[in-house]
C-alpha atoms as a PDB file:
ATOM      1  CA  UNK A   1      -4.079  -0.256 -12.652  1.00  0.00           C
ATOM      2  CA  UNK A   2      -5.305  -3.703 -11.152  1.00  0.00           C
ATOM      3  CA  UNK A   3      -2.245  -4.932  -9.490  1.00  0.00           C
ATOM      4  CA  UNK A   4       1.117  -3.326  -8.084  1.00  0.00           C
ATOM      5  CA  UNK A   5       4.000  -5.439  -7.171  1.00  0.00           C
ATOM      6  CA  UNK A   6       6.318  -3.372  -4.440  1.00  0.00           C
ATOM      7  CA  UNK A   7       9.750  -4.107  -3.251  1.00  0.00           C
ATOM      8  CA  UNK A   8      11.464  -1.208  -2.626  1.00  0.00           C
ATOM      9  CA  UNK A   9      12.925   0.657   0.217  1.00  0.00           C
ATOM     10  CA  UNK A  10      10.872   0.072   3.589  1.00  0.00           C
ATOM     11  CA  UNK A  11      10.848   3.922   4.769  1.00  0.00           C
ATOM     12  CA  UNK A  12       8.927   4.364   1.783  1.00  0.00           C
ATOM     13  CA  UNK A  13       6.341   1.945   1.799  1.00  0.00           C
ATOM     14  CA  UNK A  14       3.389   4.414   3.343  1.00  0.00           C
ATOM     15  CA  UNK A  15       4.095   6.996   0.831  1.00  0.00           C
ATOM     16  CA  UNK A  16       3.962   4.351  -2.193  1.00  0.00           C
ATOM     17  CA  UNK A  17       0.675   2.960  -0.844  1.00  0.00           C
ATOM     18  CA  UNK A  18      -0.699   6.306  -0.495  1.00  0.00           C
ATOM     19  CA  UNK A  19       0.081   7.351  -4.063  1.00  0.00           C
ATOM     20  CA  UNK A  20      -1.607   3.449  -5.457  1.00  0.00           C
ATOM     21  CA  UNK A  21      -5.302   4.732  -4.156  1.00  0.00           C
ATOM     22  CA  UNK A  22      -4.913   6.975  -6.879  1.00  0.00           C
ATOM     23  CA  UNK A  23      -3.474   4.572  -9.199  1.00  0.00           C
ATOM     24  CA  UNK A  24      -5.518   1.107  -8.682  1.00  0.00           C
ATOM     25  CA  UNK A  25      -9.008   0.955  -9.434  1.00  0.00           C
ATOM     26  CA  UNK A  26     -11.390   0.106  -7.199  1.00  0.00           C
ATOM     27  CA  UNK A  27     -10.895  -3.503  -5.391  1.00  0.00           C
ATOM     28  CA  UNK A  28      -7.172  -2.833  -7.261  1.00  0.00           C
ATOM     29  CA  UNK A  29      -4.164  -5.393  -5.173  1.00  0.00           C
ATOM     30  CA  UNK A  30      -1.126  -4.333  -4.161  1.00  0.00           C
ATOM     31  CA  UNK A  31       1.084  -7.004  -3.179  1.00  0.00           C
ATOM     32  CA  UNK A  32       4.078  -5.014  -0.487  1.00  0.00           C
ATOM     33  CA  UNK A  33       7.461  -7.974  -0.278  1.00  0.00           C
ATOM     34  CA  UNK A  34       9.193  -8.534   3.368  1.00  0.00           C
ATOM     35  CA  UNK A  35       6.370  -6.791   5.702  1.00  0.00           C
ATOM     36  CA  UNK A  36       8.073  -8.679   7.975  1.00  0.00           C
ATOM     37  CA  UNK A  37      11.651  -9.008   7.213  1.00  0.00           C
ATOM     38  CA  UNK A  38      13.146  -6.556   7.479  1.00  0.00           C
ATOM     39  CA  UNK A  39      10.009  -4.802   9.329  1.00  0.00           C
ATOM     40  CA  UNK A  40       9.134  -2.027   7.507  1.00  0.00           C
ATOM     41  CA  UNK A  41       8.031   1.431   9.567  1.00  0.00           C
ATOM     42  CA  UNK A  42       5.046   1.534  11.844  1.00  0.00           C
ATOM     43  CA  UNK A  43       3.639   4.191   9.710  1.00  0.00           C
ATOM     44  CA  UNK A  44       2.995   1.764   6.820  1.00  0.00           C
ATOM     45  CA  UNK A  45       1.271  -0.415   8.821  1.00  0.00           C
ATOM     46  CA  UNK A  46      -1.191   2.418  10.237  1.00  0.00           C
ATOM     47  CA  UNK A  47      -1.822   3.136   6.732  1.00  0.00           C
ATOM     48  CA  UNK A  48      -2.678  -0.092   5.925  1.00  0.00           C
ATOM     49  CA  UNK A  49      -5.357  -0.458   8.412  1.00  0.00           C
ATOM     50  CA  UNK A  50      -7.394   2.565   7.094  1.00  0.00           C
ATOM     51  CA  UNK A  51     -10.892   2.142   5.724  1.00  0.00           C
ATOM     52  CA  UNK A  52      -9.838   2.746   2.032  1.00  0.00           C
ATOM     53  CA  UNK A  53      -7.499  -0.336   2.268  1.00  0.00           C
ATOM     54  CA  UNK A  54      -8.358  -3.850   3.382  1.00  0.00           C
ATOM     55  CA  UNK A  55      -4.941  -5.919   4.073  1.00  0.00           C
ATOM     56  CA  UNK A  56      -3.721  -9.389   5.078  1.00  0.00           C
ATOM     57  CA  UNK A  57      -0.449 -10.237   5.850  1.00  0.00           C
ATOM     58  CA  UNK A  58       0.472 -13.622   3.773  1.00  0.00           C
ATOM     59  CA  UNK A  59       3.000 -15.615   6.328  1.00  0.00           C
ATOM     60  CA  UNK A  60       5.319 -16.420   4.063  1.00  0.00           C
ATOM     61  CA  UNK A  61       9.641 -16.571   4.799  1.00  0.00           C
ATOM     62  CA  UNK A  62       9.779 -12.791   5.255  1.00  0.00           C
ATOM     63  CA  UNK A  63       6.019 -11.855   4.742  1.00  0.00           C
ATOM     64  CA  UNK A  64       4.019 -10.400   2.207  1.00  0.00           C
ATOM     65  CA  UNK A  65       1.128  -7.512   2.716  1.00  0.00           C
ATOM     66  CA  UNK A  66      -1.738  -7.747   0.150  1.00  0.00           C
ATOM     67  CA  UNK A  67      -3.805  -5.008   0.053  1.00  0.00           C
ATOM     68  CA  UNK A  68      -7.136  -4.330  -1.537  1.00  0.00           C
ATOM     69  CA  UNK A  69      -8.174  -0.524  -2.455  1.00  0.00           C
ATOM     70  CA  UNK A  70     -11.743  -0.539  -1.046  1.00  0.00           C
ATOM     71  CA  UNK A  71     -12.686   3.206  -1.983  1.00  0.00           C
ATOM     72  CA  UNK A  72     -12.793   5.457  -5.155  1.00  0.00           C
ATOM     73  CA  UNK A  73      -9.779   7.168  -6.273  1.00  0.00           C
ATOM     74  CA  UNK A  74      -8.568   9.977  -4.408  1.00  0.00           C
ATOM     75  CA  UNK A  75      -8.709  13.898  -6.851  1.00  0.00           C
ATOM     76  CA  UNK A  76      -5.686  14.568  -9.756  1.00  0.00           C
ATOM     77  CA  UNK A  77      -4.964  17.193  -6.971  1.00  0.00           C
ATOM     78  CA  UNK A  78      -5.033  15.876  -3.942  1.00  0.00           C
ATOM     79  CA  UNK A  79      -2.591  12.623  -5.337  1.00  0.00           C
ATOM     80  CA  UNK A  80      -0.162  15.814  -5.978  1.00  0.00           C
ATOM     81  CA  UNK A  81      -0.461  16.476  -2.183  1.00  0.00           C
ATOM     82  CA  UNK A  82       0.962  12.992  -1.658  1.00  0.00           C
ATOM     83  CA  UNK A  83       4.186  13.687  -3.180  1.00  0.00           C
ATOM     84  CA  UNK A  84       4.593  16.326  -0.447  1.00  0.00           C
END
């Protein structure tokens, strides 16, 4: 996958984002609507400052994260963990 377009429920942001570095392939977008409005959980933001991801927030009305997957997929196996 090259580009993911997410809008859906904030508490669930760091999971999706965790499960697209096994989908997108490498330098893959993902494009996350109101990161600031409303704000979505701290955790998402931690996991959008790891190594694998590099992210910008894009000031727009109510904000938009764009995030590029900087390292090689994660294992089959250990993108099942994720859904734990």
């Amino acid at each position: 996958m090259d580009i993911a377009f997410v809008d859906i429920d904030k508490g669930a942001y760091a999971k999706a984002l965790r499960l697209l570095a096994y989908k997108l392939k490498p330098r893959g977008l993902v494009l996350f609507h109101n990161a600031f409005v409303p704000r979505p959980p701290t955790g998402f933001f931690e996991e959008a400052s790891k190594r694998s991801w590099l992210s910008i927030i894009v000031p727009t009305s109510m904000g938009m994260l764009v995030a590029s997957r900087m390292e090689p997929r994660c294992s089959e196996s250990d993108a099942e963990q994720l859904l734990l």
